[in-house]
C-alpha atoms as a PDB file:
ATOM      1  CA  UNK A   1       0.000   0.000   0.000  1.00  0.00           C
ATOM      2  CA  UNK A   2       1.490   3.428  -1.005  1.00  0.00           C
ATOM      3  CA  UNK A   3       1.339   6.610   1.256  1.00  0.00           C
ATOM      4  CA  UNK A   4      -1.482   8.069  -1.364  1.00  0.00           C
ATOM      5  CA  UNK A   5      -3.218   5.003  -1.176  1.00  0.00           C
ATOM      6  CA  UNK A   6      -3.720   5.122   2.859  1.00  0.00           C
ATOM      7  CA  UNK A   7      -4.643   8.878   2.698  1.00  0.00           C
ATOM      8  CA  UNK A   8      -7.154   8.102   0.398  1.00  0.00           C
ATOM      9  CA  UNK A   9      -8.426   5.184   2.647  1.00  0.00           C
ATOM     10  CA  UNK A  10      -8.262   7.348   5.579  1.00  0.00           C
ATOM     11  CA  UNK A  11     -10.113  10.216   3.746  1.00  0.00           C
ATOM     12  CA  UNK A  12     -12.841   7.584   2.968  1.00  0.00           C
ATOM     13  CA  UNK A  13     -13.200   6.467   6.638  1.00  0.00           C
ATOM     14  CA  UNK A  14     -13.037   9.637   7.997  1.00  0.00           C
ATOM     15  CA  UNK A  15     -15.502  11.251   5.769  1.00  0.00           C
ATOM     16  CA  UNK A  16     -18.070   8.399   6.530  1.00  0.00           C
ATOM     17  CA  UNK A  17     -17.758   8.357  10.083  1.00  0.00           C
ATOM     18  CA  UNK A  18     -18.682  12.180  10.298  1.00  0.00           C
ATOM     19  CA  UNK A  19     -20.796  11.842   8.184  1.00  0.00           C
ATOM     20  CA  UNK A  20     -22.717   9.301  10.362  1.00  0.00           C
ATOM     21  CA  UNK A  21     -21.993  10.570  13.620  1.00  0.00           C
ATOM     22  CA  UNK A  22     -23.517  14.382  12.349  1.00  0.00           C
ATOM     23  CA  UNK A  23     -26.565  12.532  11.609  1.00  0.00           C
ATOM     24  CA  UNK A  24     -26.950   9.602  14.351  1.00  0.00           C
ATOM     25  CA  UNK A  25     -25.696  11.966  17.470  1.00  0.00           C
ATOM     26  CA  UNK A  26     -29.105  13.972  17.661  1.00  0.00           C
ATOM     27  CA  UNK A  27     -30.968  11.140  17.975  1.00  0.00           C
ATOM     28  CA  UNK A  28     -28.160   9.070  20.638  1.00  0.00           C
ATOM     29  CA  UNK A  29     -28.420  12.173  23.023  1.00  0.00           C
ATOM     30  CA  UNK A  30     -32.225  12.112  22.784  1.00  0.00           C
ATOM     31  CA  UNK A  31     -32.724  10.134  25.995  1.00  0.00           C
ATOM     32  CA  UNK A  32     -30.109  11.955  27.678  1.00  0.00           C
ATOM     33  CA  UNK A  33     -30.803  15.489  26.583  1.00  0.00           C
ATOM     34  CA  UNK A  34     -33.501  17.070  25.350  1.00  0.00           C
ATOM     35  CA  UNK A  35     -31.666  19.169  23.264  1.00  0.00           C
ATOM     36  CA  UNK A  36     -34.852  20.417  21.294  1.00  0.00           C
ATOM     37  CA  UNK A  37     -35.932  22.681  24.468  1.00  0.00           C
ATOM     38  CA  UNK A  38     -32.588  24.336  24.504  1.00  0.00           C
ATOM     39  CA  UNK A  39     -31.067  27.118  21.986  1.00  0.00           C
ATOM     40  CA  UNK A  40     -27.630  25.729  22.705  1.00  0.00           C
ATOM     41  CA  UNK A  41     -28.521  22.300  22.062  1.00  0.00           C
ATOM     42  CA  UNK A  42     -30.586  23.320  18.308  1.00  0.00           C
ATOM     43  CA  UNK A  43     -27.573  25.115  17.577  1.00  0.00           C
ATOM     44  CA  UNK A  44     -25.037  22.099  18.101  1.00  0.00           C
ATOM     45  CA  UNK A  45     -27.401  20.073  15.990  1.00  0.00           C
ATOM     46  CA  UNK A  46     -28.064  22.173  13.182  1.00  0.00           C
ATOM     47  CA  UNK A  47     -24.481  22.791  12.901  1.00  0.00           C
ATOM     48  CA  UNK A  48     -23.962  18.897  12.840  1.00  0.00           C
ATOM     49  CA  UNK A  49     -26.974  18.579  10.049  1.00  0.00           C
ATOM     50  CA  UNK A  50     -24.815  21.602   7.767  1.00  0.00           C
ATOM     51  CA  UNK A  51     -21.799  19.357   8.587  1.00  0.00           C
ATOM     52  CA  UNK A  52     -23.836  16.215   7.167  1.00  0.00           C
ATOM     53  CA  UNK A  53     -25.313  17.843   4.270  1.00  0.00           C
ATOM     54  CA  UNK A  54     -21.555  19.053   3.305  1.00  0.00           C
ATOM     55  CA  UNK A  55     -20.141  16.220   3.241  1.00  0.00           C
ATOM     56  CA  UNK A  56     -23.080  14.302   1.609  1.00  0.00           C
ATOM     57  CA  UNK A  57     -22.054  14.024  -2.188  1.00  0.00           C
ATOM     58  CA  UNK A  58     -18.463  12.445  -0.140  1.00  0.00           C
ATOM     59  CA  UNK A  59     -20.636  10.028   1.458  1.00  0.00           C
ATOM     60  CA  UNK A  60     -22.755   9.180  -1.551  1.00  0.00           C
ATOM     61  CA  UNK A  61     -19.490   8.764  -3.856  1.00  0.00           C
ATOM     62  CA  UNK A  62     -17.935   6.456  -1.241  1.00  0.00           C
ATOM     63  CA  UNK A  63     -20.817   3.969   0.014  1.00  0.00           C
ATOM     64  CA  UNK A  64     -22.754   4.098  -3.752  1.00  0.00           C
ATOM     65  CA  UNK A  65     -20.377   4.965  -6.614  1.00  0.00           C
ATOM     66  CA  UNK A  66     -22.707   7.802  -7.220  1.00  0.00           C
ATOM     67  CA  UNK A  67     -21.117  11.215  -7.603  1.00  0.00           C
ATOM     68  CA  UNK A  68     -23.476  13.924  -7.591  1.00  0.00           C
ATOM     69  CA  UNK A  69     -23.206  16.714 -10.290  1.00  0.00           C
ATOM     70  CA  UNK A  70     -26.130  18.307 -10.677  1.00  0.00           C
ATOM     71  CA  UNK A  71     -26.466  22.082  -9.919  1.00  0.00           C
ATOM     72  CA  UNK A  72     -29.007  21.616  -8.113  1.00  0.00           C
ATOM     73  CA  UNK A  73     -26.802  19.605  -5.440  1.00  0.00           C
ATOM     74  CA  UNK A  74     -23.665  22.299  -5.695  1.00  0.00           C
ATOM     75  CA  UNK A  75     -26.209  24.795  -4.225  1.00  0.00           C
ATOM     76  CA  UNK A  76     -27.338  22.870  -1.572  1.00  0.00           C
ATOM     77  CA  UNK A  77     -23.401  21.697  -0.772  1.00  0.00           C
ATOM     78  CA  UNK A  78     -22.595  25.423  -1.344  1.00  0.00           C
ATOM     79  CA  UNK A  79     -25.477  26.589   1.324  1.00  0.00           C
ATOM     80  CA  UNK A  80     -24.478  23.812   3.927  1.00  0.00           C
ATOM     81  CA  UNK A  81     -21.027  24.868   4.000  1.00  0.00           C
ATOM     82  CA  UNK A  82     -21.896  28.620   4.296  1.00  0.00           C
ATOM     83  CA  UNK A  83     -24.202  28.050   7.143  1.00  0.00           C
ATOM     84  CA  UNK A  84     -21.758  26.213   9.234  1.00  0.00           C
ATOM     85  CA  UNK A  85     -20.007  30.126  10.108  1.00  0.00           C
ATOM     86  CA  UNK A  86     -22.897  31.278  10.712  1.00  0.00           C
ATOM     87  CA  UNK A  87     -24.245  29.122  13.138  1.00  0.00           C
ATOM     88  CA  UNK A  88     -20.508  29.062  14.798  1.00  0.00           C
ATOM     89  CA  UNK A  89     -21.455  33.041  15.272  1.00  0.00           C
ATOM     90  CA  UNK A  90     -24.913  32.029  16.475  1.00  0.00           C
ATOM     91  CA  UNK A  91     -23.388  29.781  18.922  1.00  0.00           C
ATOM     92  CA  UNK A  92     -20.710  32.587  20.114  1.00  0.00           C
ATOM     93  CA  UNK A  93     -23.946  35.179  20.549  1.00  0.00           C
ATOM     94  CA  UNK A  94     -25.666  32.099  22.793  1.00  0.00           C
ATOM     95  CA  UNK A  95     -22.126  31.510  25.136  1.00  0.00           C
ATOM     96  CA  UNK A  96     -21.639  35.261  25.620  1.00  0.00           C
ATOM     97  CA  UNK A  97     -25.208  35.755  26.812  1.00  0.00           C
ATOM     98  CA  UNK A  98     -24.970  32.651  28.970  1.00  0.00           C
ATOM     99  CA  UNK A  99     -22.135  33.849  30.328  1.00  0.00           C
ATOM    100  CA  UNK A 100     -23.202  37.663  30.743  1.00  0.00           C
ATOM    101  CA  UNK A 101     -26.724  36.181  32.293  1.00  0.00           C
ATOM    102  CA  UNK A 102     -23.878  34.046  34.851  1.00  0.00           C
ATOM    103  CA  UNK A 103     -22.342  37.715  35.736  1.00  0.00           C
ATOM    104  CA  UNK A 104     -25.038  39.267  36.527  1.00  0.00           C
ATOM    105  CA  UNK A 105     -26.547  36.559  38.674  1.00  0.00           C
ATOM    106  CA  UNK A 106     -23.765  36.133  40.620  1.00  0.00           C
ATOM    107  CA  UNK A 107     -23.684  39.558  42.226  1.00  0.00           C
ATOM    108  CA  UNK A 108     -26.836  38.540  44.060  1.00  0.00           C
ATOM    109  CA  UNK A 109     -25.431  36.221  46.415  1.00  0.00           C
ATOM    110  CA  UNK A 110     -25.403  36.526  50.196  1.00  0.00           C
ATOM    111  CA  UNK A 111     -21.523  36.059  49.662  1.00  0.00           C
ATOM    112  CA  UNK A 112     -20.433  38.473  46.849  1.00  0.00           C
ATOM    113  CA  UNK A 113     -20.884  36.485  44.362  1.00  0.00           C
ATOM    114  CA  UNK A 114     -18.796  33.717  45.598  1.00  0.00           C
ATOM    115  CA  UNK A 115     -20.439  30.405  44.965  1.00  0.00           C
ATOM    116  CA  UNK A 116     -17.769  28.298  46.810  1.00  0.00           C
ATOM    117  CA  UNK A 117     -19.652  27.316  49.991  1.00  0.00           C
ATOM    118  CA  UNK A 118     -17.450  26.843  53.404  1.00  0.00           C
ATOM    119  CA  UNK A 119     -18.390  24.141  55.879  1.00  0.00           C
ATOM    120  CA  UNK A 120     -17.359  26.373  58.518  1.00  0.00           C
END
């Protein structure tokens, strides 16, 4: 096996497993999480669904043979790949409101804010 040859197997296996893992972990943290209720945890999954859709004419060339050409398919490719920045922004606006509701809330402790508790 040549060095080319083992990147492109690696390439294959790669691309497949995230492609199946962007699909499959929505539904595997279902009973765990109900990531539905929670902005943070639509975001994550969207952003795995762009990653899925992305790398979907990979995944059909791989597994089927089939290579995808139509125009049609660049444009939906094309918006996947777009939308993954954006909802990495979305997700930044989320943390930094998270975190700014956090500051706020922890002025209004009995101790200043200091949420370490003493046994004392």
């Amino acid at each position: 096996m040549t060095q080319l040859q083992f990147l492109l197997d690696w390439i294959e296996v790669a691309v497949l497993a995230a492609f199946c893992t962007s699909l499959l972990l929505p539904l595997a943290l279902l009973p765990f999480w109900k990531w539905y209720k929670d902005g943070f945890g639509v975001n994550l999954n969207i952003k795995d669904f762009a990653v899925a859709l992305a790398l979907l004419a990979a995944f059909l060339h791989y597994v089927f043979g089939f290579n995808p050409g139509d125009l049609w398919f660049k444009y939906v490719q094309a918006t996947a790949i777009t939308a993954i920045p954006v909802i990495l922004i979305w997700r930044f606006t989320i943390i930094v409101k998270e975190q700014r509701r956090g500051a706020r809330s922890k002025g209004k402790h009995k101790n200043g804010g200091n949420n370490v508790t003493s046994n004392t």
